[in-house]
PDB file of N, CA and C in Angstrom:
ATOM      1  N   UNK A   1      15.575   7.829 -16.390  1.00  0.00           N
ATOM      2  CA  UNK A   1      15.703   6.393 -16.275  1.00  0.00           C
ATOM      3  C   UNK A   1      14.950   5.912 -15.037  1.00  0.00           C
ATOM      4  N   UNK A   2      14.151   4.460 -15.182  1.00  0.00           N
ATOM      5  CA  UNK A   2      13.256   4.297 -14.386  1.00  0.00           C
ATOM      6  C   UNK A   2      14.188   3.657 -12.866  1.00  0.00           C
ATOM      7  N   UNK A   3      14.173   3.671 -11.719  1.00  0.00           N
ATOM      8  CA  UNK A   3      14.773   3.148 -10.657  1.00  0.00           C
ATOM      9  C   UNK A   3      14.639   1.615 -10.488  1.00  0.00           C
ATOM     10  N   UNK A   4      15.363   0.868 -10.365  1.00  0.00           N
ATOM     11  CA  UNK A   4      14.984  -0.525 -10.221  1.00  0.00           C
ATOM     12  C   UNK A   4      14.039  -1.250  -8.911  1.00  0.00           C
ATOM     13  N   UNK A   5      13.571  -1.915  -9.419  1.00  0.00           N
ATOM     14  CA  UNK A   5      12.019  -2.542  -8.389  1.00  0.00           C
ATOM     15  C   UNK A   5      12.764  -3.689  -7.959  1.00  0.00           C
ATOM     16  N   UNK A   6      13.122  -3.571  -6.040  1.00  0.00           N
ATOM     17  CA  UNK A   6      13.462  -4.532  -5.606  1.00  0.00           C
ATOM     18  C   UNK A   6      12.670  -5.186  -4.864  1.00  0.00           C
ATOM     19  N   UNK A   7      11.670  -4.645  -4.755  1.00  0.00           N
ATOM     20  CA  UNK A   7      10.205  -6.124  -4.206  1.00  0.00           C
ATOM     21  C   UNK A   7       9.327  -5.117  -4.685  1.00  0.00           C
ATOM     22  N   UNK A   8       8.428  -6.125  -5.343  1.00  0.00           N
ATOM     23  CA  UNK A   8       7.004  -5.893  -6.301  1.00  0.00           C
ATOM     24  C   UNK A   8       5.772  -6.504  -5.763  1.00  0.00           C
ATOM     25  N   UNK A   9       4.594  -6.549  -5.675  1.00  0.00           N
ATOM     26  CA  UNK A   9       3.285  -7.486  -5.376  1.00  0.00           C
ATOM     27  C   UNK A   9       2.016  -6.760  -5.989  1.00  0.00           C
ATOM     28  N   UNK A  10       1.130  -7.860  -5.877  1.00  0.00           N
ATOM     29  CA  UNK A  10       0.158  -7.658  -6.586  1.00  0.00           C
ATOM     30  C   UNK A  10      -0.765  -7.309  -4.937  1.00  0.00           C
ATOM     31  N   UNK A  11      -1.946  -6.128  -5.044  1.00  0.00           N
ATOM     32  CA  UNK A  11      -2.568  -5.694  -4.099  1.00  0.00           C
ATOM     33  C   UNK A  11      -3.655  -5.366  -4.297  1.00  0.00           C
ATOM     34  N   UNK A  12      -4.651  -5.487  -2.694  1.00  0.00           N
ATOM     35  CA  UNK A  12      -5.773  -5.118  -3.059  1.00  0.00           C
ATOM     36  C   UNK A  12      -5.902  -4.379  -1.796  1.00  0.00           C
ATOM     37  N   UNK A  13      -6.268  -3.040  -1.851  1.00  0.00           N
ATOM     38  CA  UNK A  13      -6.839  -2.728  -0.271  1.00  0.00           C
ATOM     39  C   UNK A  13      -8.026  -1.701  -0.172  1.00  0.00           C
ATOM     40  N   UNK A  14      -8.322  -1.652   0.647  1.00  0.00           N
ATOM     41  CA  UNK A  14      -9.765  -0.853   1.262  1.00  0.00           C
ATOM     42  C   UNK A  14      -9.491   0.267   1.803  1.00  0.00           C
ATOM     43  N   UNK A  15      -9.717   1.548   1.099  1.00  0.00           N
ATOM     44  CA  UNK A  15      -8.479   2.542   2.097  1.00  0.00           C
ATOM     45  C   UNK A  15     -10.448   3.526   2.311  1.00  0.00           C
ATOM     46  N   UNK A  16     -10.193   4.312   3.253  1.00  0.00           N
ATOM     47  CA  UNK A  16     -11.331   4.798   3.988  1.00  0.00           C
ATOM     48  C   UNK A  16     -11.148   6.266   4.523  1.00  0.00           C
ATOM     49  N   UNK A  17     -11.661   6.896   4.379  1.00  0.00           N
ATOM     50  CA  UNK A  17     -11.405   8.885   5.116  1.00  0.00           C
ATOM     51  C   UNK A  17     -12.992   9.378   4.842  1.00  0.00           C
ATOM     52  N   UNK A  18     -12.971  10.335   4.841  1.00  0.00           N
ATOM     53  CA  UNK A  18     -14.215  10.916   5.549  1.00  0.00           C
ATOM     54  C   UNK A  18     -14.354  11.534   4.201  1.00  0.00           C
ATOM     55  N   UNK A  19     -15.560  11.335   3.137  1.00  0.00           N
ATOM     56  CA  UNK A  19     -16.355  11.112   3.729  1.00  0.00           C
ATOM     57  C   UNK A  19     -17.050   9.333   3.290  1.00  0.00           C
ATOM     58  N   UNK A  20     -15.568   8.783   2.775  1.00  0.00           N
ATOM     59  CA  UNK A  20     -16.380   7.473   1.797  1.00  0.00           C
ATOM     60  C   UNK A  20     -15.471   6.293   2.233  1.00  0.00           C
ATOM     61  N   UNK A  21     -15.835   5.547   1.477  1.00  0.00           N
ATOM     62  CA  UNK A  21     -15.094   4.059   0.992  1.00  0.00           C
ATOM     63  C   UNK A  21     -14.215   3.780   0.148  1.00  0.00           C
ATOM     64  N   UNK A  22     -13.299   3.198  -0.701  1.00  0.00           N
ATOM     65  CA  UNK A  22     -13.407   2.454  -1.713  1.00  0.00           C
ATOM     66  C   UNK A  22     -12.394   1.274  -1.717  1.00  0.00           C
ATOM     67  N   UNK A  23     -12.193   0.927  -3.054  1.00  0.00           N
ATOM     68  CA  UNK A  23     -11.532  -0.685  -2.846  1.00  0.00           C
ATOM     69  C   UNK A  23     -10.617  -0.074  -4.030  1.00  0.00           C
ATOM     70  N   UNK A  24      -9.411  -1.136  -4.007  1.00  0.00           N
ATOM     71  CA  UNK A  24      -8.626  -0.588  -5.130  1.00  0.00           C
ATOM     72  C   UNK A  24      -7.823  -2.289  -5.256  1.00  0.00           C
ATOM     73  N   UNK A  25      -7.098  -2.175  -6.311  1.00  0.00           N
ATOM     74  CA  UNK A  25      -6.165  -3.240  -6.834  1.00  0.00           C
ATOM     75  C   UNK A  25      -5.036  -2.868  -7.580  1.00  0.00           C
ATOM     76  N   UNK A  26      -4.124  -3.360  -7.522  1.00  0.00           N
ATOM     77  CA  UNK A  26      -3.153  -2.410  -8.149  1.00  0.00           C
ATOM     78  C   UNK A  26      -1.131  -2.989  -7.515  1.00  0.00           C
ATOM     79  N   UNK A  27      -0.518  -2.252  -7.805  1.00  0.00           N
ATOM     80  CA  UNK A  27       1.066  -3.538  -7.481  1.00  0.00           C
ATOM     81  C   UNK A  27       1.397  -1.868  -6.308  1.00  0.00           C
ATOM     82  N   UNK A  28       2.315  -2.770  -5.216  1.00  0.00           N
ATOM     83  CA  UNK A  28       3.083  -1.929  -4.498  1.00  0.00           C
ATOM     84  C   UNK A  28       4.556  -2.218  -4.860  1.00  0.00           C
ATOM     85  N   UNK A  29       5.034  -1.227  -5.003  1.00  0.00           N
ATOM     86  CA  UNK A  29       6.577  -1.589  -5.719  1.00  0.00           C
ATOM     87  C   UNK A  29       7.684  -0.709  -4.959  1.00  0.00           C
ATOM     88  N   UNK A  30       8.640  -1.398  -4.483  1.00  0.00           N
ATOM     89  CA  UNK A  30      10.020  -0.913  -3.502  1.00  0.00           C
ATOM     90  C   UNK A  30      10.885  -0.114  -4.166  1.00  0.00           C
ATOM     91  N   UNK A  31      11.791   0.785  -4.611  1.00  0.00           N
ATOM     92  CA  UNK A  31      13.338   1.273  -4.859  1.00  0.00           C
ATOM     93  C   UNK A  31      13.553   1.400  -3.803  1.00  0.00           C
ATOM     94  N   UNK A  32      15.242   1.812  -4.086  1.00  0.00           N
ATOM     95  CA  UNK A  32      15.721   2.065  -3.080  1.00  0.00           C
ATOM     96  C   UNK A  32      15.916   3.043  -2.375  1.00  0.00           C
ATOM     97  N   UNK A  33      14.925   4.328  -3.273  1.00  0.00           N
ATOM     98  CA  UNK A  33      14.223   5.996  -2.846  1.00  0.00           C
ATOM     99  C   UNK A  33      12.952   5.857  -2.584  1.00  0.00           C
ATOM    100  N   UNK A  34      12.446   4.882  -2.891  1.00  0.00           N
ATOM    101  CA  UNK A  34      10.743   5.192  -2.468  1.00  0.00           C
ATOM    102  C   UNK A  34       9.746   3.861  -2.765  1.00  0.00           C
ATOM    103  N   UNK A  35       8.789   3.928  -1.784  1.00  0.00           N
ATOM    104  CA  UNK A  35       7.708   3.127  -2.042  1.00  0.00           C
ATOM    105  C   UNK A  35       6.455   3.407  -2.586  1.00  0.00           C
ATOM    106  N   UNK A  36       6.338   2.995  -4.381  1.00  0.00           N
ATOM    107  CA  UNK A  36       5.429   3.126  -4.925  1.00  0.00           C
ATOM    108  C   UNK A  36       4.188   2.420  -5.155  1.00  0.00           C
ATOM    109  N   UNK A  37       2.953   3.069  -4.984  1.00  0.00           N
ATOM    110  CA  UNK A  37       1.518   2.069  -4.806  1.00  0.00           C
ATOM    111  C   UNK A  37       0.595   2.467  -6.190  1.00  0.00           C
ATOM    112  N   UNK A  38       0.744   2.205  -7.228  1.00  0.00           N
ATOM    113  CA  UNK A  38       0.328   2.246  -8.474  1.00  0.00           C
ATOM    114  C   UNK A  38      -1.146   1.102  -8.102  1.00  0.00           C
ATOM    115  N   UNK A  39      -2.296   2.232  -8.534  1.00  0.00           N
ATOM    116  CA  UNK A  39      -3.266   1.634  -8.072  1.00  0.00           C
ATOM    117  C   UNK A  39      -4.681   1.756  -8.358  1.00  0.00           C
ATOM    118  N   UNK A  40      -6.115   1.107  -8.880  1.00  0.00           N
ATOM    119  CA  UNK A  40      -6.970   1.020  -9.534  1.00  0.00           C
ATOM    120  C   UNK A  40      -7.830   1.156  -8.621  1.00  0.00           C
ATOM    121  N   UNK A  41      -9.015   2.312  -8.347  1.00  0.00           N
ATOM    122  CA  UNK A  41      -9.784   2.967  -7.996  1.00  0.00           C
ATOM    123  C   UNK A  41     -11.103   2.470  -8.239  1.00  0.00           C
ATOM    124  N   UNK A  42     -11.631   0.912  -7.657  1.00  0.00           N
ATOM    125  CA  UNK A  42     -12.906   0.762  -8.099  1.00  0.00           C
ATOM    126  C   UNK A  42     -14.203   1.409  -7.324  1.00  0.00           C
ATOM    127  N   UNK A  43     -13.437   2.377  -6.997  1.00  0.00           N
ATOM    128  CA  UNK A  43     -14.231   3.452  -5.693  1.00  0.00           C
ATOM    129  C   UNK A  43     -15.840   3.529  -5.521  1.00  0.00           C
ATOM    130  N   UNK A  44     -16.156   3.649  -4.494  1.00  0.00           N
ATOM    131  CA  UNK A  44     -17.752   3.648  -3.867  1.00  0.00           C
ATOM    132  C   UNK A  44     -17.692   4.960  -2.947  1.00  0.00           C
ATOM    133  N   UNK A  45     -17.576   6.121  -3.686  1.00  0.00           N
ATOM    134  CA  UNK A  45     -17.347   7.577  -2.803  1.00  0.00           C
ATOM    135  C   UNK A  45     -18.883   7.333  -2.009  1.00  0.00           C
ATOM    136  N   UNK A  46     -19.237   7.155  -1.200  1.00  0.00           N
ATOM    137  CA  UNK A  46     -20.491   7.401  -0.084  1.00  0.00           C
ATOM    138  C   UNK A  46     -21.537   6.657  -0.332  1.00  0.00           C
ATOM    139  N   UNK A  47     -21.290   5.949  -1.489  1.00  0.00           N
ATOM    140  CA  UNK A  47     -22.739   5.028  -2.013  1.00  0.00           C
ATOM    141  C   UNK A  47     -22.217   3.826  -2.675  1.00  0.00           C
ATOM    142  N   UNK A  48     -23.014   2.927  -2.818  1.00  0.00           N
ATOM    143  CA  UNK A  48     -22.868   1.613  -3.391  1.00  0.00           C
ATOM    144  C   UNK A  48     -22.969   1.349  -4.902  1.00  0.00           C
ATOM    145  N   UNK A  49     -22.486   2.502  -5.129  1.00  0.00           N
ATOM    146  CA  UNK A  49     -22.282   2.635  -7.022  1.00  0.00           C
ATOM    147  C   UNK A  49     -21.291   2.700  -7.062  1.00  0.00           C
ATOM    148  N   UNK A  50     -20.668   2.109  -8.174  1.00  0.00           N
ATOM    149  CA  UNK A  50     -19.387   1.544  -8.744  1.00  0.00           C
ATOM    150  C   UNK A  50     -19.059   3.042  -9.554  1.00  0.00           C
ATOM    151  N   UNK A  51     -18.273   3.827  -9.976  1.00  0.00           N
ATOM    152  CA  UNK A  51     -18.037   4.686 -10.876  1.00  0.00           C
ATOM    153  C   UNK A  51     -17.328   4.293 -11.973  1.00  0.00           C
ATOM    154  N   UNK A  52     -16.758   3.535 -11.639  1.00  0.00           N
ATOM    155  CA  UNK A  52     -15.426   3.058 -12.837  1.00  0.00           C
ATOM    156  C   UNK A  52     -14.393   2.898 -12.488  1.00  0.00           C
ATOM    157  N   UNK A  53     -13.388   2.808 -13.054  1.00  0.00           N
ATOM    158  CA  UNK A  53     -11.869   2.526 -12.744  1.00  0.00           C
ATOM    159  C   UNK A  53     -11.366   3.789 -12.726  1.00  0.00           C
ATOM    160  N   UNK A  54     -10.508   4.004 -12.048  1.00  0.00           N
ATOM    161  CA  UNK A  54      -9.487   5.560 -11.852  1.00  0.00           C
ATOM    162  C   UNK A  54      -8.895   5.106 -11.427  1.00  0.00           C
ATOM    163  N   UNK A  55      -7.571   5.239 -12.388  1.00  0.00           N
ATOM    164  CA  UNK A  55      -5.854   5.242 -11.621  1.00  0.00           C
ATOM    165  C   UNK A  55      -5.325   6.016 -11.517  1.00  0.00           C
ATOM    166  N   UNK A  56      -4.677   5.397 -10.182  1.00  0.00           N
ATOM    167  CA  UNK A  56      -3.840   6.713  -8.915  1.00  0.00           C
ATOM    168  C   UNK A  56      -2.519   5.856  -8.931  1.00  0.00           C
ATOM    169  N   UNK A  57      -1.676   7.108  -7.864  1.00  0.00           N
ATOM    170  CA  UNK A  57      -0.328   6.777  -7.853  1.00  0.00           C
ATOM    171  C   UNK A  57       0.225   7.436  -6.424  1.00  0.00           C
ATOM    172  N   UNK A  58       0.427   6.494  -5.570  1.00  0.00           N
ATOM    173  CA  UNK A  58       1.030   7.380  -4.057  1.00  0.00           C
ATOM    174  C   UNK A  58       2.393   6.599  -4.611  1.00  0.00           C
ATOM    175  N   UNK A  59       3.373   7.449  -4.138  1.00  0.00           N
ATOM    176  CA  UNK A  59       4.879   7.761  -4.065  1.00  0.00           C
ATOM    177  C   UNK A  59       5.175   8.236  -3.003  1.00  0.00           C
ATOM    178  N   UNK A  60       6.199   7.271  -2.150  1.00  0.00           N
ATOM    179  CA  UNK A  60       6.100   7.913  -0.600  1.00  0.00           C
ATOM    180  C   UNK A  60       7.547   7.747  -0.469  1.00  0.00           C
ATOM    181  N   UNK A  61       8.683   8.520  -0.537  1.00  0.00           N
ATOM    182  CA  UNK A  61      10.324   8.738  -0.207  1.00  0.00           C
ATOM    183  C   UNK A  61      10.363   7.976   1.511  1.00  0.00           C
ATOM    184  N   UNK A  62      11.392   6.850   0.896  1.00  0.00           N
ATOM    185  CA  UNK A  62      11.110   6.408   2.310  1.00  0.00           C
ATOM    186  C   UNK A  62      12.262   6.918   3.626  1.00  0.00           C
ATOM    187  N   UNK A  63      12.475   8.170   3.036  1.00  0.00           N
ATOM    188  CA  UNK A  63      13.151   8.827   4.358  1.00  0.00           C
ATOM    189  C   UNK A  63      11.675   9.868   4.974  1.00  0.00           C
ATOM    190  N   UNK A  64      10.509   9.770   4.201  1.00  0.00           N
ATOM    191  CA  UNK A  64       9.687  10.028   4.912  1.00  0.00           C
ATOM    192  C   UNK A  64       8.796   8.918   5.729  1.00  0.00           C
ATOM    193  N   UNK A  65       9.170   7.483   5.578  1.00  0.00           N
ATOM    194  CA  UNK A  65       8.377   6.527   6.339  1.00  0.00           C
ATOM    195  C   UNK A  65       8.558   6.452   7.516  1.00  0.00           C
ATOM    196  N   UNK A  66       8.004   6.336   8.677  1.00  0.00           N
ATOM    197  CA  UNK A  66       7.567   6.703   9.743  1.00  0.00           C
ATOM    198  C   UNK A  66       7.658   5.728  10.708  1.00  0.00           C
ATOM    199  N   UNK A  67       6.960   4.742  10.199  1.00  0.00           N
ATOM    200  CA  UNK A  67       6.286   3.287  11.057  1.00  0.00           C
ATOM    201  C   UNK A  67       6.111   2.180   9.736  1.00  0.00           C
ATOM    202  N   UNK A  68       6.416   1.041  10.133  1.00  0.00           N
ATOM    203  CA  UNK A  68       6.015   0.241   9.048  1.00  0.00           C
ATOM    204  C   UNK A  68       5.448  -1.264   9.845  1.00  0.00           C
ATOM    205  N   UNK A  69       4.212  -1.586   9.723  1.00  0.00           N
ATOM    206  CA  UNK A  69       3.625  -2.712  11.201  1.00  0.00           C
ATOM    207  C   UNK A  69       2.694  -3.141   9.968  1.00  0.00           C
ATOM    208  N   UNK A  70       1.936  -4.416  10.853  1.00  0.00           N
ATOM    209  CA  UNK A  70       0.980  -4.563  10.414  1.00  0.00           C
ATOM    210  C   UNK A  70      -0.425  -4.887  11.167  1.00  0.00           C
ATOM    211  N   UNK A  71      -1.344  -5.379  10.527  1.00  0.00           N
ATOM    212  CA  UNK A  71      -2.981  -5.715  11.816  1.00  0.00           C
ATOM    213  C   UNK A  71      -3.541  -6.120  11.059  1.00  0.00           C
ATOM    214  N   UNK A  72      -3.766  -7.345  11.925  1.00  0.00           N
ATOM    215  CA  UNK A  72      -3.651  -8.595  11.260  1.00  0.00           C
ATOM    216  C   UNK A  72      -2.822  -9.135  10.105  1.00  0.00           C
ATOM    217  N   UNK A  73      -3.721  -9.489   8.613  1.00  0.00           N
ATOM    218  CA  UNK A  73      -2.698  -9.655   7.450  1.00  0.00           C
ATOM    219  C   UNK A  73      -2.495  -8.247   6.387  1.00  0.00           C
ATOM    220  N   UNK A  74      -2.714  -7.220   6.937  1.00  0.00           N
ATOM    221  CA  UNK A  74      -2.690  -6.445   6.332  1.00  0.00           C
ATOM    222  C   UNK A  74      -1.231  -5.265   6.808  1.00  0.00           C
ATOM    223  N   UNK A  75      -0.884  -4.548   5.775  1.00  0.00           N
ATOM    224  CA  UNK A  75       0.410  -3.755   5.986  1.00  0.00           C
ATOM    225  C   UNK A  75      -0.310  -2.568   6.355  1.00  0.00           C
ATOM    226  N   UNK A  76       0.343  -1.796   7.423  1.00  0.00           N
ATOM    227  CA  UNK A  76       0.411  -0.683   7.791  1.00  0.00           C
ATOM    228  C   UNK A  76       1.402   0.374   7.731  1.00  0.00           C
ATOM    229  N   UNK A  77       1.387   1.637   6.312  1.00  0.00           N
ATOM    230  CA  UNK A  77       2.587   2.339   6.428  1.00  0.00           C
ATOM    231  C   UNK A  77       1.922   3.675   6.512  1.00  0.00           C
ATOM    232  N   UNK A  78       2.693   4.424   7.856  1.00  0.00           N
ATOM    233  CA  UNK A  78       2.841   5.901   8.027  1.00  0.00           C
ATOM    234  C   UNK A  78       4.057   6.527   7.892  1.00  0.00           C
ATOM    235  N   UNK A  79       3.110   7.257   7.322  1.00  0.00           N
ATOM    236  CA  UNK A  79       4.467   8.484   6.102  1.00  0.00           C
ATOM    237  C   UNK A  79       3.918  10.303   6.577  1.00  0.00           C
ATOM    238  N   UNK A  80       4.992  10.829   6.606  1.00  0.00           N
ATOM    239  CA  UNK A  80       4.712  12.126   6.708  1.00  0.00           C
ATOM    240  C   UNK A  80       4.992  12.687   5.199  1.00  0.00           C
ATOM    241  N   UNK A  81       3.646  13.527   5.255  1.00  0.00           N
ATOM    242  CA  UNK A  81       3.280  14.552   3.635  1.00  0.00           C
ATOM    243  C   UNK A  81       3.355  15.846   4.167  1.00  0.00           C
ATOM    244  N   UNK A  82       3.768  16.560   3.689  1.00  0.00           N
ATOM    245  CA  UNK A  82       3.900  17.800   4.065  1.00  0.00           C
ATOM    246  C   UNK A  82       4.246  18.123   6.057  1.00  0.00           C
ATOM    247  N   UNK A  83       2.717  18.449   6.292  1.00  0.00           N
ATOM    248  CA  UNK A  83       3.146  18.772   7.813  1.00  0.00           C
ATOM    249  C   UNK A  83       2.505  17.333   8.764  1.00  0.00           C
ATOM    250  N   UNK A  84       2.005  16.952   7.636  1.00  0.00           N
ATOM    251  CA  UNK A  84       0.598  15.894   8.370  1.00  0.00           C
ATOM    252  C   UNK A  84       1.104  14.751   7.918  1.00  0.00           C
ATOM    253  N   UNK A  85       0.880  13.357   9.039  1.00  0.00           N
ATOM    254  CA  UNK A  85       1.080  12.387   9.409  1.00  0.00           C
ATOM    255  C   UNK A  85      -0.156  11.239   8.676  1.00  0.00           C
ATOM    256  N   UNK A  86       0.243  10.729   7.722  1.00  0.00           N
ATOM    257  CA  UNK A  86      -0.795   9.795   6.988  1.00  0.00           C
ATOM    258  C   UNK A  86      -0.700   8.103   7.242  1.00  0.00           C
ATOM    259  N   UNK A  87      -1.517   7.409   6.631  1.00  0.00           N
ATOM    260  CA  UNK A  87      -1.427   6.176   7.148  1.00  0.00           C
ATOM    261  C   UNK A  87      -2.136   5.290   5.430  1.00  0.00           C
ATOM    262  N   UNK A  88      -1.139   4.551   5.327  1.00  0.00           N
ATOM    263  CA  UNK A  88      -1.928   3.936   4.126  1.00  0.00           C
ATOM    264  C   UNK A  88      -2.125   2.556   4.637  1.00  0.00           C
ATOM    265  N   UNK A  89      -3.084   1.629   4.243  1.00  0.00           N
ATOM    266  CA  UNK A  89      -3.436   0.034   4.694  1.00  0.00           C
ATOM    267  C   UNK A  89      -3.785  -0.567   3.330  1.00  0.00           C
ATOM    268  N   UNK A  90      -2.776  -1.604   3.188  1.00  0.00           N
ATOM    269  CA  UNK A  90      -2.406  -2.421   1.912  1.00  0.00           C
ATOM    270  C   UNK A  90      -2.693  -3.998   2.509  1.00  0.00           C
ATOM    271  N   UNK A  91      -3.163  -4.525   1.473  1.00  0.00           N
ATOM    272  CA  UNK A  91      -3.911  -6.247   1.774  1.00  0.00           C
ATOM    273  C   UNK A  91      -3.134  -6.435   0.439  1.00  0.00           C
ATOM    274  N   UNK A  92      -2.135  -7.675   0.592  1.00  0.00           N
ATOM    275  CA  UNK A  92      -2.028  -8.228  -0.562  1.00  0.00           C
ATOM    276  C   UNK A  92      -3.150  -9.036  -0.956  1.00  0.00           C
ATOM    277  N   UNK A  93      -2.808  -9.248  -2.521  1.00  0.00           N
ATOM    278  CA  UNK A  93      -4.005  -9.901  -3.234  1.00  0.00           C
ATOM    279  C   UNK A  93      -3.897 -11.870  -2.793  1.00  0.00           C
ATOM    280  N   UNK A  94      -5.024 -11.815  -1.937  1.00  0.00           N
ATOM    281  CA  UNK A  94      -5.210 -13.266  -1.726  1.00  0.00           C
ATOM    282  C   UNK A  94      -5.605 -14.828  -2.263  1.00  0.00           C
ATOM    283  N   UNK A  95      -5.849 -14.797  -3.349  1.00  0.00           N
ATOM    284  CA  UNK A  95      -6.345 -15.640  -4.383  1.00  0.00           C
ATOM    285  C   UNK A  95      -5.816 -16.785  -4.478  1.00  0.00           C
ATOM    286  N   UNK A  96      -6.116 -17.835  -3.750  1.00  0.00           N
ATOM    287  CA  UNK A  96      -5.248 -18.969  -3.856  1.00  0.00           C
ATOM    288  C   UNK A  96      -3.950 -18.979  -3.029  1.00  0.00           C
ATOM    289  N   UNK A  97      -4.444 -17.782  -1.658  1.00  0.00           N
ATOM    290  CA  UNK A  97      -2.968 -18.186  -0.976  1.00  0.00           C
ATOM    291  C   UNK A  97      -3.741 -18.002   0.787  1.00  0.00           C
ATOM    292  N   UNK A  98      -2.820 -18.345   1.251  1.00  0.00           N
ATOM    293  CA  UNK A  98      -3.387 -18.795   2.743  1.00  0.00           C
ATOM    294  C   UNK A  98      -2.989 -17.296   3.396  1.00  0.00           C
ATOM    295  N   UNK A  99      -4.030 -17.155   5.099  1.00  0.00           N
ATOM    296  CA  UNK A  99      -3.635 -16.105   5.766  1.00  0.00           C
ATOM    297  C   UNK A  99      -2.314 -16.831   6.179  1.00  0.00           C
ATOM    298  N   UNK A 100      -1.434 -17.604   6.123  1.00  0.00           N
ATOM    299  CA  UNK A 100      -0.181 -17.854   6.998  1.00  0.00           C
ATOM    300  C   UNK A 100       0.810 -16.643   5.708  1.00  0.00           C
ATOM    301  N   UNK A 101       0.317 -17.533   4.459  1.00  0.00           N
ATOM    302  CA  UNK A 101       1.034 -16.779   3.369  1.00  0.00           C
ATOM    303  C   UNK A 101       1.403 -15.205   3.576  1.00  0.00           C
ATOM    304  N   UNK A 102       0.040 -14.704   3.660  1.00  0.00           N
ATOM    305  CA  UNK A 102      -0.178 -13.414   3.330  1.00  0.00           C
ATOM    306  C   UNK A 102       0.751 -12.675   4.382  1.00  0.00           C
ATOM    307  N   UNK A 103       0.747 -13.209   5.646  1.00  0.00           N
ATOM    308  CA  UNK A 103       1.053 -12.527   7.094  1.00  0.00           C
ATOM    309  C   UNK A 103       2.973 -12.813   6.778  1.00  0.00           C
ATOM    310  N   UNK A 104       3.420 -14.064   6.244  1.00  0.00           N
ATOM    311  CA  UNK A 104       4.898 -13.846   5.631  1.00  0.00           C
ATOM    312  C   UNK A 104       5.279 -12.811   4.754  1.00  0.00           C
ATOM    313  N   UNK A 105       4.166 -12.370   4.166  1.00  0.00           N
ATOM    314  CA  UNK A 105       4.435 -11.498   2.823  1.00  0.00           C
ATOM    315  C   UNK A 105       4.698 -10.146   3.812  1.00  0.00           C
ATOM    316  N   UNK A 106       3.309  -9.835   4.369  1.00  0.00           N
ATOM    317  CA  UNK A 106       3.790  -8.649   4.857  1.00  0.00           C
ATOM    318  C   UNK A 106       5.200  -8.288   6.205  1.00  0.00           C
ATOM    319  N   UNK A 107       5.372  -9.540   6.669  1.00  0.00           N
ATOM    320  CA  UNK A 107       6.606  -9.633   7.450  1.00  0.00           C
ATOM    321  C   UNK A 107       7.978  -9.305   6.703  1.00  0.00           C
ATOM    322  N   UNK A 108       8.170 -10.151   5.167  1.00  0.00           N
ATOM    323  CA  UNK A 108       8.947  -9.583   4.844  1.00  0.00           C
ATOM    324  C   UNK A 108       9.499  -8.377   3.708  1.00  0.00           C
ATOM    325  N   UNK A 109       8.312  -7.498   3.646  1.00  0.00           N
ATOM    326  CA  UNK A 109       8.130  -6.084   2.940  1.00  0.00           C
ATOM    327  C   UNK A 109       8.394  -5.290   4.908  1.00  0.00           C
ATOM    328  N   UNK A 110       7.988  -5.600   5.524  1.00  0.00           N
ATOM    329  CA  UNK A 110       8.409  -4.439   6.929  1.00  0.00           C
ATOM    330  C   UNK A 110       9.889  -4.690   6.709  1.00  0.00           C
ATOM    331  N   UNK A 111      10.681  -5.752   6.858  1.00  0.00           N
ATOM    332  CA  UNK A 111      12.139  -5.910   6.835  1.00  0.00           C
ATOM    333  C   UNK A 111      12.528  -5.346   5.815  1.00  0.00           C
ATOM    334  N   UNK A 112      11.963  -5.516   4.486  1.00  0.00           N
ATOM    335  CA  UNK A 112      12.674  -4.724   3.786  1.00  0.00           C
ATOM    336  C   UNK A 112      12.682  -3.322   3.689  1.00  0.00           C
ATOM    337  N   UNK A 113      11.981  -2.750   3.995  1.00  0.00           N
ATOM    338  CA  UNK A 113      11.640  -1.474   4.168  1.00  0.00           C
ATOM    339  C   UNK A 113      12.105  -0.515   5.345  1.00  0.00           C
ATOM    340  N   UNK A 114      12.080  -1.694   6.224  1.00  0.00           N
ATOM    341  CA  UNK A 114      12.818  -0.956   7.779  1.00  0.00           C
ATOM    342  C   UNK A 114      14.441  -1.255   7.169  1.00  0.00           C
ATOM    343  N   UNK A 115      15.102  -1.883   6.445  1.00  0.00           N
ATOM    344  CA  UNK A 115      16.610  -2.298   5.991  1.00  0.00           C
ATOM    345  C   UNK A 115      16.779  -0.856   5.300  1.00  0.00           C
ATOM    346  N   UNK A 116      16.150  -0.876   4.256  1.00  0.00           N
ATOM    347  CA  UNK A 116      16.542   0.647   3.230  1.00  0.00           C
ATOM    348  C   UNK A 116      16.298   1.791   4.463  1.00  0.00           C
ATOM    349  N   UNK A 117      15.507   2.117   5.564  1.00  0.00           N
ATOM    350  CA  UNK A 117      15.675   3.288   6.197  1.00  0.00           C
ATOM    351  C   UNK A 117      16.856   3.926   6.617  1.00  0.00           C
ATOM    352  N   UNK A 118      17.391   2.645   7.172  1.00  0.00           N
ATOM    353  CA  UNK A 118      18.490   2.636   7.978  1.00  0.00           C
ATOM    354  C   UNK A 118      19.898   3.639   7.093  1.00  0.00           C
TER     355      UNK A 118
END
C-alpha cells in the first residue's frame, strides 16, 4: 500500500557532479518516512545534446536528512547514503509565480520536513 503524500510540488532543478550537467522536471513528494523526488532527466551529460527523457527516482528516509536550508529560491537537502554525505538542489517550477512565491514555498517544505524529523 502506497504511503500518503502530505506535501506534493511540481519541480524543476539543475543538479551538477563531475563530470556533467543536466536539468530535470518532475514532483517532490513528502510521507511521513521519506522524501520522494520522482523525476525527468532532460540531461546534457558533458555536451549540449539533449538525449531524451530518462526517469529517475531519489527516495531519501528522512531519519537520514541531515540539513534542510535553502540559497536563494532554491531548496537545499543533505542526506546521508551509505557512508557519504550528499546534497540534492530542487527549484520549484516557476511559471507564472513570483521569486517572493517560490522563496514561501521553499520556507514551508524546510518546516515541514524539519517537523517530521523531530
Amino acid at each position: 500500500m502506497e504511503e500518503e503524500i502530505i506535501k506534493e510540488d511540481i519541480i524543476h532543478f539543475r543538479g551538477w557532479g563531475k563530470p556533467y550537467i543536466s536539468t530535470a522536471y518532475g514532483y517532490l513528494k513528502l510521507t511521513k518516512e521519506k522524501l520522494i523526488l520522482d523525476y525527468y532527466l532532460l540531461g546534457i551529460p558533458g555536451i549540449k545534446k539533449v538525449y531524451g527523457i530518462g526517469k529517475r527516482r531519489i527516495e531519501i528516509p528522512i531519519k537520514d536528512i541531515k540539513d534542510v536550508n535553502k540559497f536563494l529560491d532554491v531548496l537545499v537537502i543533505s542526506y546521508q547514503n551509505n557512508s557519504e554525505t550528499k546534497k540534492v538542489y530542487i527549484g520549484f517550477w516557476r511559471a507564472f509565480k513570483t521569486g517572493i512565491y517560490t522563496l514561501k514555498l521553499c520556507n514551508e517544505w524546510i518546516e515541514t520536513i524539519n517537523k517530521l524529523k523531530q
